[in-house]
Protein backbone atom coordinates (compact mmCIF):
# COMPACT_ATOMS: atom_id res chain seq x y z
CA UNK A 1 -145.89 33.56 29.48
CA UNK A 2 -142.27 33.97 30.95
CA UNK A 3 -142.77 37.72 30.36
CA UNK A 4 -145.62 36.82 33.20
CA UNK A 5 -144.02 35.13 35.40
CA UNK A 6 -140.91 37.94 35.46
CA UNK A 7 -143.35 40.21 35.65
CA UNK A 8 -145.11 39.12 38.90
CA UNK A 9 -142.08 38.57 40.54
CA UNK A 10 -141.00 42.05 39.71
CA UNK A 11 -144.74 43.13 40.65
CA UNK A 12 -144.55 41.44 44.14
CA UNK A 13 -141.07 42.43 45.46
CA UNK A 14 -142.00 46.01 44.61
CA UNK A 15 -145.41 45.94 46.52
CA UNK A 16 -143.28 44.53 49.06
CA UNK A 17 -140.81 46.73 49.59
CA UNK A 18 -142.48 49.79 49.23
CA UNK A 19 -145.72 48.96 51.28
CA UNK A 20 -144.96 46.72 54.05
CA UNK A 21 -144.41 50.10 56.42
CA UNK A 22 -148.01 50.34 55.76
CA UNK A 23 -148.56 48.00 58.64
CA UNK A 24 -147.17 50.22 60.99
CA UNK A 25 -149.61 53.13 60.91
CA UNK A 26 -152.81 50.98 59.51
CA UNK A 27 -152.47 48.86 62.11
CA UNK A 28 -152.55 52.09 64.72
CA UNK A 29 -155.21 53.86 62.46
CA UNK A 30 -157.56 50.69 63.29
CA UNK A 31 -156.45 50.43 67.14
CA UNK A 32 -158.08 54.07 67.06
CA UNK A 33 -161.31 52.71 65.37
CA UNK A 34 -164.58 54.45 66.94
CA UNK A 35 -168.88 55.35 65.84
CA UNK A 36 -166.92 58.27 64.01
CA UNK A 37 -163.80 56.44 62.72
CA UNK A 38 -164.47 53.12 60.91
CA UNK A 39 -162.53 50.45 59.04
CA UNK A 40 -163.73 52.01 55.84
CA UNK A 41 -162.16 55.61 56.42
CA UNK A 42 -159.04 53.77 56.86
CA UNK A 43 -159.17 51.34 53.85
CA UNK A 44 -160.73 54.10 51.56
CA UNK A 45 -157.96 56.57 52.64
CA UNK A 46 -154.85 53.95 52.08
CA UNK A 47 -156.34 53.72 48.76
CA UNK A 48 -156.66 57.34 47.73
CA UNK A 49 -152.92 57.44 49.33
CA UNK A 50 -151.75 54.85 47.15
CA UNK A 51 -153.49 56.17 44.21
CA UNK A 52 -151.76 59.43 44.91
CA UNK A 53 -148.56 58.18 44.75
CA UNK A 54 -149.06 56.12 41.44
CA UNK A 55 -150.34 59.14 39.73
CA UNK A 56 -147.37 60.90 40.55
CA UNK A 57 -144.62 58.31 39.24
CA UNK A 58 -146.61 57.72 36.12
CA UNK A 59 -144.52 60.65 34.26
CA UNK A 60 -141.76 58.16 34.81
CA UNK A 61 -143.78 55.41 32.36
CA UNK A 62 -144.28 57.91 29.88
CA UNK A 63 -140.76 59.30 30.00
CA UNK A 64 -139.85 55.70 29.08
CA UNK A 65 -141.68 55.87 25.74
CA UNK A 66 -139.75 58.30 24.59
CA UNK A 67 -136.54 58.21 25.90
CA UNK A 68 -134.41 54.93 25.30
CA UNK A 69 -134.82 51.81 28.01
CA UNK A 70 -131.38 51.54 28.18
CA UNK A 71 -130.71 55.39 29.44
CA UNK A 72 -134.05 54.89 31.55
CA UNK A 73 -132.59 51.74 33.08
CA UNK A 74 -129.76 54.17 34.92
CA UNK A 75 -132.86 55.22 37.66
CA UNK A 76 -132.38 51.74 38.41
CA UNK A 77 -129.94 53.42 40.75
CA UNK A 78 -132.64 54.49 42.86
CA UNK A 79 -133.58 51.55 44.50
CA UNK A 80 -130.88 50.04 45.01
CA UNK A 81 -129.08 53.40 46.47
CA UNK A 82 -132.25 53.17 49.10
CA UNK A 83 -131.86 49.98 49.89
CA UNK A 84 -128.22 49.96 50.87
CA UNK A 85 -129.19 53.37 52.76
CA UNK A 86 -131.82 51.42 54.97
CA UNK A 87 -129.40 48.44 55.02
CA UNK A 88 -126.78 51.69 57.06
CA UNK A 89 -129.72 53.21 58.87
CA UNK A 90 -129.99 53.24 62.56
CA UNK A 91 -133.58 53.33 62.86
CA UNK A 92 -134.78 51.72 66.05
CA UNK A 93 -137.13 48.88 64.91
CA UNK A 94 -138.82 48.38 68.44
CA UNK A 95 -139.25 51.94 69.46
CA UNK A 96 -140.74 52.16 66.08
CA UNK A 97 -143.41 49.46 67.01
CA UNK A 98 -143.84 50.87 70.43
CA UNK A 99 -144.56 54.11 69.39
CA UNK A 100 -147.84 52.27 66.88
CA UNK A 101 -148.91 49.79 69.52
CA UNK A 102 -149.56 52.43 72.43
CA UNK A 103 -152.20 53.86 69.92
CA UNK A 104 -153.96 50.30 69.97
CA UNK A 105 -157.62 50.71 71.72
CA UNK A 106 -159.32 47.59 72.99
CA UNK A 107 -162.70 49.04 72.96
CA UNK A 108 -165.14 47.54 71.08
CA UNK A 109 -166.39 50.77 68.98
CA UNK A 110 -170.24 51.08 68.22
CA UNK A 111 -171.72 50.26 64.74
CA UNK A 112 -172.55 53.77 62.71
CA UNK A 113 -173.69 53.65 59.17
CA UNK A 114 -172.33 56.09 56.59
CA UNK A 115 -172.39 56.06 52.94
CA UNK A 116 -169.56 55.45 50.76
CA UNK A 117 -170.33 58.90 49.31
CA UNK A 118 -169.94 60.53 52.90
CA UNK A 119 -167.02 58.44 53.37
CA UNK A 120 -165.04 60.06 50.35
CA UNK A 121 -166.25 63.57 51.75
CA UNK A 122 -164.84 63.16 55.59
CA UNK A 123 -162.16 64.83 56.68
CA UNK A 124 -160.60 61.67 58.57
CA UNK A 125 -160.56 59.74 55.16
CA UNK A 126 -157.78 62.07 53.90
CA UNK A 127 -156.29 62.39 57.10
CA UNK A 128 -155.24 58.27 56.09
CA UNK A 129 -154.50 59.56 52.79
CA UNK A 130 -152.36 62.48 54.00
CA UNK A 131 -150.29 59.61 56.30
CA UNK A 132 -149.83 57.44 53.33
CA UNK A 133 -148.83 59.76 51.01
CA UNK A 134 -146.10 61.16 53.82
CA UNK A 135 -144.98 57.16 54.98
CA UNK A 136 -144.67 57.05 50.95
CA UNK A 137 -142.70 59.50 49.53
CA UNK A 138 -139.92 57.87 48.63
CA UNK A 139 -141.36 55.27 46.70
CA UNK A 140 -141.96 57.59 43.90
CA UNK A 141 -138.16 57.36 43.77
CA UNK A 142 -138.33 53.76 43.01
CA UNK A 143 -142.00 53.49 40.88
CA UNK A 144 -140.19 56.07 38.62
CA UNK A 145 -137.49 53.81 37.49
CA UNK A 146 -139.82 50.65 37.56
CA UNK A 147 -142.93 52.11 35.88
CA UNK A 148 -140.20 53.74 32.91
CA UNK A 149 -138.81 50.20 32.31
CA UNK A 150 -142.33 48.71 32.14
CA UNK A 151 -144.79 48.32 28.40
CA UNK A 152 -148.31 48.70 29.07
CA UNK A 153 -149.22 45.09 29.67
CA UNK A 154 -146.25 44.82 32.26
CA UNK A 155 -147.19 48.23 34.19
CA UNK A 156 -150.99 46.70 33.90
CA UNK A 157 -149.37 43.67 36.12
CA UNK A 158 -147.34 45.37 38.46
CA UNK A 159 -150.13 47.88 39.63
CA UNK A 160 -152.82 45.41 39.82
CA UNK A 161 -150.20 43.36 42.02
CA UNK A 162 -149.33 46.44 43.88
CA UNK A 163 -153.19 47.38 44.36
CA UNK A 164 -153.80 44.00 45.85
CA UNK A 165 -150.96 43.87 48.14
CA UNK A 166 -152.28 47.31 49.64
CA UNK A 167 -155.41 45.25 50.22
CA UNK A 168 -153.64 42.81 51.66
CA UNK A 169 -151.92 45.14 54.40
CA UNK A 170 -155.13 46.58 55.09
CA UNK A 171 -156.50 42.99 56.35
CA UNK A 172 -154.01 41.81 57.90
CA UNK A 173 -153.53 45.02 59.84
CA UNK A 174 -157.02 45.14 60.99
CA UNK A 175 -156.63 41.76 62.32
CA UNK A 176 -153.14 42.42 64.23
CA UNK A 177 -155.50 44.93 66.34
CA UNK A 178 -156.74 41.68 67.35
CA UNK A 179 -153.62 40.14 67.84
CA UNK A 180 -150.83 43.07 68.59
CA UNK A 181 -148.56 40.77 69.21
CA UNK A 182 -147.45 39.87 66.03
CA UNK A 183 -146.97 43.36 65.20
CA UNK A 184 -143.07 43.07 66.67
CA UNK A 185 -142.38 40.07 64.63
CA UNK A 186 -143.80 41.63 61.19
CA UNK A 187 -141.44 44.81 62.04
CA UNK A 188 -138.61 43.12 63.25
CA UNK A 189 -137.96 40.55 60.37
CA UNK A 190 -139.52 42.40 57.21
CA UNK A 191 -137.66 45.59 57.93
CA UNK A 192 -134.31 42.98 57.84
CA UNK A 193 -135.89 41.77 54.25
CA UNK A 194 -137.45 44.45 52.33
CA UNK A 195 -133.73 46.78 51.77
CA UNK A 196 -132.22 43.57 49.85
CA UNK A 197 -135.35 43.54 47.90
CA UNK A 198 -134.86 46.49 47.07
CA UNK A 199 -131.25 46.46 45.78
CA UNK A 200 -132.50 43.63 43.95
CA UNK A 201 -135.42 45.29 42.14
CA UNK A 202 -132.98 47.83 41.14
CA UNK A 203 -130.39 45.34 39.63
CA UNK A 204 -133.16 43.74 37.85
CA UNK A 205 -134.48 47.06 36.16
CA UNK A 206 -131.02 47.94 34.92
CA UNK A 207 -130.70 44.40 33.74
CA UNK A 208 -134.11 44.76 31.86
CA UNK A 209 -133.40 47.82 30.24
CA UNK A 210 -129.75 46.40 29.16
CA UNK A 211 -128.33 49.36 30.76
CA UNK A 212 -125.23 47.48 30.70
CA UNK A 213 -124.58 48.52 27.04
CA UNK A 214 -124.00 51.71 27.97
CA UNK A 215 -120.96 50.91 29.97
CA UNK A 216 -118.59 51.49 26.91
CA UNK A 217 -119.88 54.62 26.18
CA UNK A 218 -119.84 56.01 29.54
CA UNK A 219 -116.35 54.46 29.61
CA UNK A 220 -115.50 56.51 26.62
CA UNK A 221 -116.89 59.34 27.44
CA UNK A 222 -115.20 59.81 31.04
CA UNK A 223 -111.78 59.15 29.23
């Protein structure tokens, strides 16, 4: 069961890092909630986003089956190169959270029926996904390394964490419409947070896959 245990930890700072930005725009994609535009276009569309971006790190899991943990372990690099790079960056946290909360609409929208089926076919459902995939792109950079590291069982773990957490987001977002001002506090603190996570995750994948090892070699080989 330690494996477990490892695992989730693993599972949860990943969903953590890479998806608390989610906030941002969910919680603007609901302040824009209309009869046209419901909760479900929004929740349906962060999922397809997600999705997206799982299928396309998942050549990184089956690169690990072939080529040797200990050589995969180098991507844990990645991560930790983007989380020192957000630890330099000079992003503006609170212009960041302006920009999403003047989008916020206190209008109670109307109640308008649609099935799930017409739901996967409108246009404003992939208009989420589109905005997920975009806020997302450089996660790929660090499922890659984590999903190559990961057996079957583990990978099982991490994504169903992952999945969950995107659920999660999508809650609490919809209720921070109700309560915008939390929304500076989230930013402000979990922005601070998620880059050491990050150079943690990455430390822990190269630790995993006993990348280590390799240090004589590479030693050797630059001599």
């Amino acid at each position: 069961m330690s494996w477990l245990i490892g695992t989730l930890i693993i599972g949860i700072s990943a969903a953590f890092a890479t998806t608390f930005d989610d906030n941002l725009y969910l919680t603007a994609f609901f302040g824009k909630v209309n009869h046209t535009f419901r909760p479900k276009h929004i929740i349906i569309g962060e999922f397809l986003g997600f999705t997206a971006l799982v299928f396309a790190s998942l050549p990184g899991f089956f690169g690990g089956l072939v080529i040797p943990h200990t050589w995969i372990g180098l991507l844990g690099f990645l991560p930790v190169a983007i989380g020192i790079n957000h630890l330099l960056s000079r992003e503006n946290d609170e212009e960041a959270v302006q920009a999403v909360s003047v989008n916020l609409n206190s209008a109670k929208p109307q109640r308008h029926k649609k099935s799930l089926l017409a739901t996967l076919r409108d246009p404003q459902t992939y208009r989420v996904s589109a905005v997920t995939i975009a806020n997302g792109g450089n996660n790929i950079g660090i499922y890659v390394p984590l999903f190559a590291s990961s057996n079957l069982p583990s990978l099982g773990v991490i994504l169903s964490v992952c999945y969950f957490t995107v659920g999660l987001w999508c809650f609490l977002s919809y209720n921070l419409t109700r309560n915008p001002l939390m929304l500076p506090i989230l930013a402000r603190y979990g922005r601070k947070v998620f880059p050491l996570v990050l150079i943690w995750l990455g430390f822990s994948i190269l630790i995993k896959s006993e990348t280590y090892l390799l240090l004589p070699s590479i030693a050797m080989f630059s001599n």
